[in-house]
Protein backbone atom coordinates (compact mmCIF):
# COMPACT_ATOMS: atom_id res chain seq x y z
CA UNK A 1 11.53 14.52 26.38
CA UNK A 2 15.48 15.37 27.69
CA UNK A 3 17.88 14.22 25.66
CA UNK A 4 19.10 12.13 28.92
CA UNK A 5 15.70 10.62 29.12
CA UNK A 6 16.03 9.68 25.16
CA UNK A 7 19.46 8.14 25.75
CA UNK A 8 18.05 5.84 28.97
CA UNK A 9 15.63 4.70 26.60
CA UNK A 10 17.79 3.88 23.73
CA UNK A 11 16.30 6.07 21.38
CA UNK A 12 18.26 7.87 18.39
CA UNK A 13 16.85 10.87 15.97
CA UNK A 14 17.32 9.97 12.57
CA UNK A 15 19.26 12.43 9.82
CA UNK A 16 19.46 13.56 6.64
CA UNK A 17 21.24 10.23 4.45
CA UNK A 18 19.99 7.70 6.70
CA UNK A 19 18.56 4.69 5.03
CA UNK A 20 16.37 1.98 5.96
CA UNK A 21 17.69 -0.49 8.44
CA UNK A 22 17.23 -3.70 8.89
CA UNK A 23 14.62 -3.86 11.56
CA UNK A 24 12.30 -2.25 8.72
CA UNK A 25 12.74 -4.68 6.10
CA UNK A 26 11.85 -7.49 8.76
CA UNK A 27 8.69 -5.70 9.80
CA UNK A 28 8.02 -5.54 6.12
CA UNK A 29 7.59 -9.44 5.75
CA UNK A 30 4.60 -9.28 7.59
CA UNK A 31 2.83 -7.58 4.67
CA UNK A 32 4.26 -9.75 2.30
CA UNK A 33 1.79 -11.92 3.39
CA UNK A 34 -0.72 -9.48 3.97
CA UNK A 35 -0.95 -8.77 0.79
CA UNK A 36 -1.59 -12.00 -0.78
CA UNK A 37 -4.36 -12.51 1.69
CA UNK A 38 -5.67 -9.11 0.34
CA UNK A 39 -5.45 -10.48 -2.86
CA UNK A 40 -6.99 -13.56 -2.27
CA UNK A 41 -10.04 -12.34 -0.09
CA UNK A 42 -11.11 -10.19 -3.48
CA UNK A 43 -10.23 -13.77 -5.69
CA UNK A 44 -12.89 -15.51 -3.34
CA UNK A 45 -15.41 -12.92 -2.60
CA UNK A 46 -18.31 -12.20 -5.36
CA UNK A 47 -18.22 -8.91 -7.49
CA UNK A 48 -17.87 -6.11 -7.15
CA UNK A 49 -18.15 -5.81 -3.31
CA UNK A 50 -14.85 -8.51 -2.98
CA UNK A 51 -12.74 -5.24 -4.47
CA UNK A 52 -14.26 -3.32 -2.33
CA UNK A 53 -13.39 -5.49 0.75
CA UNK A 54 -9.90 -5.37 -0.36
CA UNK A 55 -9.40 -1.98 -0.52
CA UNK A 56 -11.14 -1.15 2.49
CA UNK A 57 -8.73 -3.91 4.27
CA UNK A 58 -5.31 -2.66 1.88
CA UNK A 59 -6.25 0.95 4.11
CA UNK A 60 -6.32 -0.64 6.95
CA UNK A 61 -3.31 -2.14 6.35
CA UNK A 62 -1.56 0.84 4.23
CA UNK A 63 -2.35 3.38 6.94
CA UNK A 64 -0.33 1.30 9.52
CA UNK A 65 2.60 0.65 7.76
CA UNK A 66 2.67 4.47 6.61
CA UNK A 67 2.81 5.61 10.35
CA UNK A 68 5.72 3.25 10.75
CA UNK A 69 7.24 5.01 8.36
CA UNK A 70 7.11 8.36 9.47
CA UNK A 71 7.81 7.05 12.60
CA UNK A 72 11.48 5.58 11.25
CA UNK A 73 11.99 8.31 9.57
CA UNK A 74 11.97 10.48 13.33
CA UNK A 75 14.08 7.81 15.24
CA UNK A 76 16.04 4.59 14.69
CA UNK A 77 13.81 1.93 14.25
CA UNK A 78 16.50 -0.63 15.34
CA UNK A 79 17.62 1.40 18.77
CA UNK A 80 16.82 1.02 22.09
CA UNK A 81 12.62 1.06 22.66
CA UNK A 82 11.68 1.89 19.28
CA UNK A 83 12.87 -1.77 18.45
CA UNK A 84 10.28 -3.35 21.14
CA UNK A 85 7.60 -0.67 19.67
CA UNK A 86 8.64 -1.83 16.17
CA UNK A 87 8.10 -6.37 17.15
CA UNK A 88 4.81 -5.10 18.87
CA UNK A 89 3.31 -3.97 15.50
CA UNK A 90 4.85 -6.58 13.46
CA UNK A 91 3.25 -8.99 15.35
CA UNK A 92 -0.19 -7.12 15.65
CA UNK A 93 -0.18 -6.66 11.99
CA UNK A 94 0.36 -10.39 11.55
CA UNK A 95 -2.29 -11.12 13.75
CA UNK A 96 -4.49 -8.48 11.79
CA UNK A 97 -3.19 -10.13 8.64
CA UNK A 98 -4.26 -13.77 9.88
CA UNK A 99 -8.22 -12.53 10.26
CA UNK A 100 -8.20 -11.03 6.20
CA UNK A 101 -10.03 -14.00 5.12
CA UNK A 102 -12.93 -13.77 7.54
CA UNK A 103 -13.00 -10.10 7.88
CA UNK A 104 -16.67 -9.56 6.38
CA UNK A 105 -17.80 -13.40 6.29
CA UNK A 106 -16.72 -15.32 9.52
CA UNK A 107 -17.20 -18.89 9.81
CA UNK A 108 -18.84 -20.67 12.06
CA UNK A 109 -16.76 -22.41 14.95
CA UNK A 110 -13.83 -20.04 15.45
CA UNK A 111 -12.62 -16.77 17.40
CA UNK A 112 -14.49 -13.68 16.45
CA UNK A 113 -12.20 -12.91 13.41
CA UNK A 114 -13.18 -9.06 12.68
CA UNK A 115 -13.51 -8.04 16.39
CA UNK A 116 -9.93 -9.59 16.91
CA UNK A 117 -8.88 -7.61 13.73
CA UNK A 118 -9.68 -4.29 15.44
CA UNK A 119 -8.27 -5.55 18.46
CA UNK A 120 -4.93 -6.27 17.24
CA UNK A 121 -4.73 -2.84 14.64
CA UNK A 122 -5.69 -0.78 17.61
CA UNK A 123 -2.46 -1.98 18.98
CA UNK A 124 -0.80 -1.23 16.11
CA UNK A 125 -1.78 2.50 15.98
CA UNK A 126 -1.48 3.31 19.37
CA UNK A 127 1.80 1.64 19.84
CA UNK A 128 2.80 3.86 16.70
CA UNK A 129 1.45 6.71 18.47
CA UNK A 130 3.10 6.00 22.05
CA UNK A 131 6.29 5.29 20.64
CA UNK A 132 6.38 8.12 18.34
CA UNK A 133 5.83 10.68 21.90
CA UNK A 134 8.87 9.34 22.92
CA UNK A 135 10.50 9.75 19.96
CA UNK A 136 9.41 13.42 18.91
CA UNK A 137 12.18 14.63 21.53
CA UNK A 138 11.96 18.23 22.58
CA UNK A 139 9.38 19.26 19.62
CA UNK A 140 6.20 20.40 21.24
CA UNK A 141 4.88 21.04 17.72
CA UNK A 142 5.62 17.44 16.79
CA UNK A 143 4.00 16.04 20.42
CA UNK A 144 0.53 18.54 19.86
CA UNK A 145 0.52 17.10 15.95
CA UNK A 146 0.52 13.42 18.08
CA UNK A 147 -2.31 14.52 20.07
CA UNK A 148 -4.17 15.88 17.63
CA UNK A 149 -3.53 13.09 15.35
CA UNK A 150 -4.71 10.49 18.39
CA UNK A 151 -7.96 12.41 19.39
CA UNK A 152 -9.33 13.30 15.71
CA UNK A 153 -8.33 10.64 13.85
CA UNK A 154 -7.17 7.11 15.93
CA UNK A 155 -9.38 7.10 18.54
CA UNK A 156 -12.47 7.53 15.77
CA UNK A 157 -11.30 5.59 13.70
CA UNK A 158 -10.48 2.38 16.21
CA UNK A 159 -14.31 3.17 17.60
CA UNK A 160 -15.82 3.00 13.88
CA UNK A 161 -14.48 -0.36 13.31
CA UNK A 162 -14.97 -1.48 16.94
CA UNK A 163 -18.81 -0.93 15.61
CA UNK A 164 -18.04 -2.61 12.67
CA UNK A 165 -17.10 -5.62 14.08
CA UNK A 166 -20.70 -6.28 16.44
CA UNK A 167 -23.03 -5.75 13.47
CA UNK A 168 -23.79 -7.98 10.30
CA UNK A 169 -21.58 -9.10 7.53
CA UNK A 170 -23.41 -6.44 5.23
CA UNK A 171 -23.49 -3.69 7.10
CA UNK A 172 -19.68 -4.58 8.33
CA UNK A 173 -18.84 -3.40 5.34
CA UNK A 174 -20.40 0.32 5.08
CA UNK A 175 -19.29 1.17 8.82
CA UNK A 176 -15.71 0.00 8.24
CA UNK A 177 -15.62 1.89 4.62
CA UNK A 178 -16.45 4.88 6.83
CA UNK A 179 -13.97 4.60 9.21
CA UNK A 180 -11.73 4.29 6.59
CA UNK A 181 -12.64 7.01 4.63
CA UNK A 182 -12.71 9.46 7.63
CA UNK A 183 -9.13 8.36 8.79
CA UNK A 184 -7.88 9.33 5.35
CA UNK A 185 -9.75 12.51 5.40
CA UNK A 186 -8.95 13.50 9.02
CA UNK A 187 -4.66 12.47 8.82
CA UNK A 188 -4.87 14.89 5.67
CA UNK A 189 -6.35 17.71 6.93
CA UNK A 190 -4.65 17.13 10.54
CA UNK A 191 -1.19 17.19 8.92
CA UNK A 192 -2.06 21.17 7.84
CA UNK A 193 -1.20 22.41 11.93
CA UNK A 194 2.59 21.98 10.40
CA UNK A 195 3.81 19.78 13.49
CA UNK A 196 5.13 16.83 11.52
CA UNK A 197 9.17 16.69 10.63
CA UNK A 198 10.95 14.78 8.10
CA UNK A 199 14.43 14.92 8.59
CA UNK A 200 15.60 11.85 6.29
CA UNK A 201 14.52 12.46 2.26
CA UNK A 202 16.10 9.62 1.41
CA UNK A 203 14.94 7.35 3.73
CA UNK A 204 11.28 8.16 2.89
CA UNK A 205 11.68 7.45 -0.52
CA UNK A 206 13.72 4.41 -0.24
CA UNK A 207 11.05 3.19 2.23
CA UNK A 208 7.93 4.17 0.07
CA UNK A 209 10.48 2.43 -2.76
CA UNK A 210 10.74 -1.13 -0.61
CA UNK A 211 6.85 -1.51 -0.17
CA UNK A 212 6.00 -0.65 -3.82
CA UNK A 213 8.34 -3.95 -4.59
CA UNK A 214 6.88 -5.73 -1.82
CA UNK A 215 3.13 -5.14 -4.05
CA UNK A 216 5.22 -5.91 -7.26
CA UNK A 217 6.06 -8.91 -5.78
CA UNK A 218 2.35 -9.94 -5.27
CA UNK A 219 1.82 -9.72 -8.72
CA UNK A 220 4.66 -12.72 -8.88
CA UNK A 221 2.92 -14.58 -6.36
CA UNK A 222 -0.15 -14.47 -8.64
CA UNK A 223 1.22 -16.24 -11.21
CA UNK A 224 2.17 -19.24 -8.87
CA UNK A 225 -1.01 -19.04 -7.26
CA UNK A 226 -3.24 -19.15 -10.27
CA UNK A 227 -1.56 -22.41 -11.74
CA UNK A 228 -1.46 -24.21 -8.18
CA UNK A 229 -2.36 -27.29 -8.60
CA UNK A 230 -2.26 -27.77 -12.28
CA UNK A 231 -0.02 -29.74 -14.34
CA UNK A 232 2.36 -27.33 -15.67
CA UNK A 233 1.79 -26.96 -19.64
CA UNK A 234 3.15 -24.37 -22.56
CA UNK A 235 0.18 -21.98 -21.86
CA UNK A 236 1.39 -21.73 -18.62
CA UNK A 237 5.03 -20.87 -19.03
CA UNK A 238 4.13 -18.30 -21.81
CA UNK A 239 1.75 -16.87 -19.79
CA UNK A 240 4.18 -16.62 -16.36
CA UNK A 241 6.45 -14.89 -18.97
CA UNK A 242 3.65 -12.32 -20.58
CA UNK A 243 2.99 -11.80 -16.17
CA UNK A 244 6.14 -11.01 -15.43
CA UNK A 245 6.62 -8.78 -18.07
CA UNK A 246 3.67 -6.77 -16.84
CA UNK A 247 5.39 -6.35 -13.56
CA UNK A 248 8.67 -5.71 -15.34
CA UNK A 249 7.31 -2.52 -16.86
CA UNK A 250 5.14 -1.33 -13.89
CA UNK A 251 8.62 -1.91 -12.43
CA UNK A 252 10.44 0.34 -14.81
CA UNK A 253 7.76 2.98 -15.16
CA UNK A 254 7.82 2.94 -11.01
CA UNK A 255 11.96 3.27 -10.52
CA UNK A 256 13.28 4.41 -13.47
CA UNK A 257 11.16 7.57 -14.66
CA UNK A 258 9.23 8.32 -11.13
CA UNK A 259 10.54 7.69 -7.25
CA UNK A 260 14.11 9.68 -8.11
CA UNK A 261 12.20 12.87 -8.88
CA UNK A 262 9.83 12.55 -5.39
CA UNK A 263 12.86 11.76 -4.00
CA UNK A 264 14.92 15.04 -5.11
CA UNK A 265 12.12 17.38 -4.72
CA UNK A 266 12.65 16.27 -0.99
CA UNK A 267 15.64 16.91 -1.03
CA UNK A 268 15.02 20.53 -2.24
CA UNK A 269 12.49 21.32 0.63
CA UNK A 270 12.50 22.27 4.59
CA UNK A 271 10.04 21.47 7.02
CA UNK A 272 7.13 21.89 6.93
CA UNK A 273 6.59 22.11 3.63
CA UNK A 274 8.99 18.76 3.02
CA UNK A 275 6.31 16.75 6.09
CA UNK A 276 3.47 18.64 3.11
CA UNK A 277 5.45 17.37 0.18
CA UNK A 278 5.85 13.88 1.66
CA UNK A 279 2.54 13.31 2.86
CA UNK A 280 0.98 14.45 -0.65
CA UNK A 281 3.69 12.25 -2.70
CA UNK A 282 4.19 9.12 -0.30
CA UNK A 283 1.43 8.67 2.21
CA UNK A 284 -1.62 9.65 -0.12
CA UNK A 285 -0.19 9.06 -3.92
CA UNK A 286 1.30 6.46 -3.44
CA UNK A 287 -1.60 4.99 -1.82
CA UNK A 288 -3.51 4.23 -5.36
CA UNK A 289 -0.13 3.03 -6.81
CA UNK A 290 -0.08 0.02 -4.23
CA UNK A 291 -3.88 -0.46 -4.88
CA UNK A 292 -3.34 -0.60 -8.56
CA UNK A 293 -0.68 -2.78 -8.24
CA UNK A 294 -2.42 -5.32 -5.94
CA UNK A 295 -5.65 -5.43 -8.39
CA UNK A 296 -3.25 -6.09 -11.12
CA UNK A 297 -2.28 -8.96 -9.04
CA UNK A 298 -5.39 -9.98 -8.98
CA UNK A 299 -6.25 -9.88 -12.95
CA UNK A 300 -3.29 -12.03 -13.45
CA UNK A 301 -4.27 -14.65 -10.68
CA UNK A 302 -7.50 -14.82 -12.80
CA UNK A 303 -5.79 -14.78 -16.43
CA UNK A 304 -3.24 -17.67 -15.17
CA UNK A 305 -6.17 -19.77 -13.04
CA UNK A 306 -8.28 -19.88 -16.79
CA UNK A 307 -5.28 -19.86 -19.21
CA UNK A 308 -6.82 -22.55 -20.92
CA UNK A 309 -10.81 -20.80 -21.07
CA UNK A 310 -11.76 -19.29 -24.36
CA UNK A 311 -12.11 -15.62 -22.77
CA UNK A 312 -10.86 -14.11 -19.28
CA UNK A 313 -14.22 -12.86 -17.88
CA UNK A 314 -15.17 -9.47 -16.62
CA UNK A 315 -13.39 -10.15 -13.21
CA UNK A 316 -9.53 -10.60 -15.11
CA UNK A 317 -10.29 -8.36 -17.62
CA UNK A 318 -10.92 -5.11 -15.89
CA UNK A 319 -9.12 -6.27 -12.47
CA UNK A 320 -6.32 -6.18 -15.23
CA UNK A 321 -7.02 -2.88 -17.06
CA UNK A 322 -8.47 -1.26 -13.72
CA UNK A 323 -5.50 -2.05 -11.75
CA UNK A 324 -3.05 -0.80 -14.36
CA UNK A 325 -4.55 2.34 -15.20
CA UNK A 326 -4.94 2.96 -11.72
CA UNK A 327 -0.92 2.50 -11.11
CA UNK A 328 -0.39 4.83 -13.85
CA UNK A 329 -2.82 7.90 -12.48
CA UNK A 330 -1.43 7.78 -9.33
CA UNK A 331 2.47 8.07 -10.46
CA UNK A 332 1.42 10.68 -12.69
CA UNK A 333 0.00 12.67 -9.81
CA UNK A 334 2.74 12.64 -8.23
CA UNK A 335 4.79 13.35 -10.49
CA UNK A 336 2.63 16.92 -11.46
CA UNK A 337 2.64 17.46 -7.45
CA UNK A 338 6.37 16.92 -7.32
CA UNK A 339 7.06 19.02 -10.45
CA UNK A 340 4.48 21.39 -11.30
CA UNK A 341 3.92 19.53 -14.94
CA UNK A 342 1.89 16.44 -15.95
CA UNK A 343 3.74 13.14 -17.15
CA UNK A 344 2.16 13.81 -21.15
CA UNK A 345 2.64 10.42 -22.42
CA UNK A 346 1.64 8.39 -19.11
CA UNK A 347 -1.51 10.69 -19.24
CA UNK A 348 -2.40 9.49 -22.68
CA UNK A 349 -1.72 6.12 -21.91
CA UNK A 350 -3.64 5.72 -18.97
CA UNK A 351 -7.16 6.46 -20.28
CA UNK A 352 -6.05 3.70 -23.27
CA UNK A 353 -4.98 1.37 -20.77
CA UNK A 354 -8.01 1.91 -18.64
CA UNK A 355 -10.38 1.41 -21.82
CA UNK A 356 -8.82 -1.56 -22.96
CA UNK A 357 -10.78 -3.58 -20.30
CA UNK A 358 -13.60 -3.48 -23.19
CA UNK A 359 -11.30 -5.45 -25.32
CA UNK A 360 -9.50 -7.98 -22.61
CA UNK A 361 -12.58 -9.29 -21.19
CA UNK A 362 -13.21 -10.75 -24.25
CA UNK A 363 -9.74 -12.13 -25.33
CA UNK A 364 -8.64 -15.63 -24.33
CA UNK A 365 -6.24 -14.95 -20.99
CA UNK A 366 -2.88 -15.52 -22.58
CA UNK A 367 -4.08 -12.82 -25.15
CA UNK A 368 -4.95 -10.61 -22.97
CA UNK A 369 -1.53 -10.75 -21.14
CA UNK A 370 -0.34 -10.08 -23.91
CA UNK A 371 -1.50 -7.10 -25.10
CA UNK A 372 -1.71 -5.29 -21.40
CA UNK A 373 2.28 -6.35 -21.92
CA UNK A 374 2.39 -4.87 -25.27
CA UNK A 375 0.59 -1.50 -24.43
CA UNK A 376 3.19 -1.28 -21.35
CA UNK A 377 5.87 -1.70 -23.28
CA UNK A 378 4.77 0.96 -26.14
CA UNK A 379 4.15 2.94 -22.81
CA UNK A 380 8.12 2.52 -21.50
CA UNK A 381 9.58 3.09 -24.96
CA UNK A 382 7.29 6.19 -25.23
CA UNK A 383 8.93 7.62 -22.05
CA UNK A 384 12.28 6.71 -22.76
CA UNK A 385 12.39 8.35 -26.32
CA UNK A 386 10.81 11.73 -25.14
């Protein structure tokens, strides 16, 4: 596309120190809520397929955001058509976010909840994909990566869980786990042609930044959640404040010892090995951070919904220790992809973390708070002193 053509349209290429706008952090409201709903389709479904509902939904719904990202990071989202392309999505997504509940169990009397699911995150993609032709300018590497991208992995993808949505509950759940797991597959080894650009470092980081505090902030929401309705008592302050530490130091681990150093090695590459760099570190990595983050979520909803019971149960207990250890692996991936060496003392806390599950499913739920706080905190002391 001319440059004329891109200034009839409105559009504007984004550059190196541009930062999120506001259009962005609007569009990022939507999964705000999405998230909870993620959270609380696992919280009502039996185990252990609920979890894997939610992650095969948190894909879905990880995979769109992520092309809006990229796509920011090429052109304005607030200017000219990229804003319209931008309100489509959000409002898809919403839509998308609306059916969670009855993805894999609808009930009786309503729309067809998983069909208009697909519908509505078809919508999402493609308008992600049509605006982002516009937007890739004069870059015929950047339009045949688009292509590509819409022919081996969208278009399979949308089919899969078009499938998914005309067959049973059960078998819902295999076809859509497929689709998910060949989009993942078929973006990552797509991405090798070399056709995607990043021109903005800091904007990818900052954006990647915004959406691991949007999960963080599910984990708050769990703690409100999981005393609704319940006289507020002692056992539930301390264990709001035990919660909150939790997300305090997945907080601290997150800003303070890992997104500045994806961030800078960026900043020290060139396309296309920065569009490599950023796929590897943002779009894949920190993938399992977010899912770590929302199962966390999840172990406290449980801990604070029993506060009172005698132990928290197999479902709090390793949705706590699962989710955690989880978070950690991923963060120290990337930071070993970033830098070239592993994170020592986040790798030895992780497996600890991970095995303390044994332990927490057998501690009363403040307890176990408690001690996933404690081990965190070792963890962020650990980090800061070497």
């Amino acid at each position: 596309m001319t440059t004329a053509s891109h200034k009839s349209l409105g559009i504007a290429q984004s550059n190196e120190g541009d930062r999120v706008t506001t259009l962005e952090l609007f569009f990022d409201l939507v999964f705000v809520f999405a998230f909870t709903q993620v959270t609380a389709l696992m919280a009502h479904s039996e185990m252990p397929i609920g979890v894997l509902h939610g992650l095969i939904v948190l894909s879905l719904l990880w995979f769109g955001w992520a092309s809006f990202a990229w796509l920011a990071n090429q052109v304005r989202a607030d200017s000219g058509i990229m804003r319209a392309a931008f309100i489509v999505a959000m409002v898809a997504m919403f839509v998308v976010s609306l059916a969670i509940p009855e993805a894999f169990h609808e009930e009786p009397g309503g729309i067809p909840a998983s069909l208009t699911m697909v519908v509505c995150y078809a919508v999402v993609r493609l308008t992600h994909l049509g605006a982002y032709l516009l937007g890739a300018g004069g870059s015929r590497a950047l339009q045949r990566q688009l292509l590509l991208t819409a022919l081996t992995s969208v278009l399979p993808t949308v089919a899969l869980l078009a499938i998914g949505a005309f067959v049973s509950d059960d078998t819902r759940t295999w076809v859509w786990l497929a689709a998910v797991v060949y989009d993942l597959l078929a973006i990552f080894v797509g991405a090798r042609k070399g056709g995607w650009m990043l021109p903005s470092a800091a904007h990818f980081a900052e954006r990647h930044g915004l959406v691991v505090i949007l999960a963080l902030g599910e984990s708050i929401v769990a703690i409100g959640v999981g005393i609704s309705g319940k006289p507020l008592d002692w056992y539930h302050v301390l264990g709001a404040v035990l919660a909150i530490a939790i997300a305090i130091a997945l907080w601290w681990l997150h800003f303070t010892r890992t997104l500045e150093r994806l961030e800078a090695r960026l900043h020290d590459l060139q396309d296309p090995h920065r569009a490599w760099m950023a796929r590897d570190l943002f779009t894949y990595l920190h993938f399992p951070i977010i899912v770590g983050i929302i199962v966390t979520a999840l172990g406290i909803e449980s801990a604070m919904g029993h506060v009172h019971a005698d132990h928290l149960g197999a479902v709090g207990g390793w949705a706590l220790a699962g989710g955690t250890a989880t978070a950690l692996a991923a963060s120290a991936g990337a930071i070993r992809r970033a830098s070239g060496g592993w994170p020592r003392v986040r790798l030895v806390a992780t497996p600890i973390v991970l095995a303390s599950g044994l332990v927490l499913v057998a501690l009363p739920p403040l307890v176990a708070l408690g001690l996933l706080a404690a081990l965190l905190a070792a963890l962020c002391t650990a980090e800061e002193l070497s």
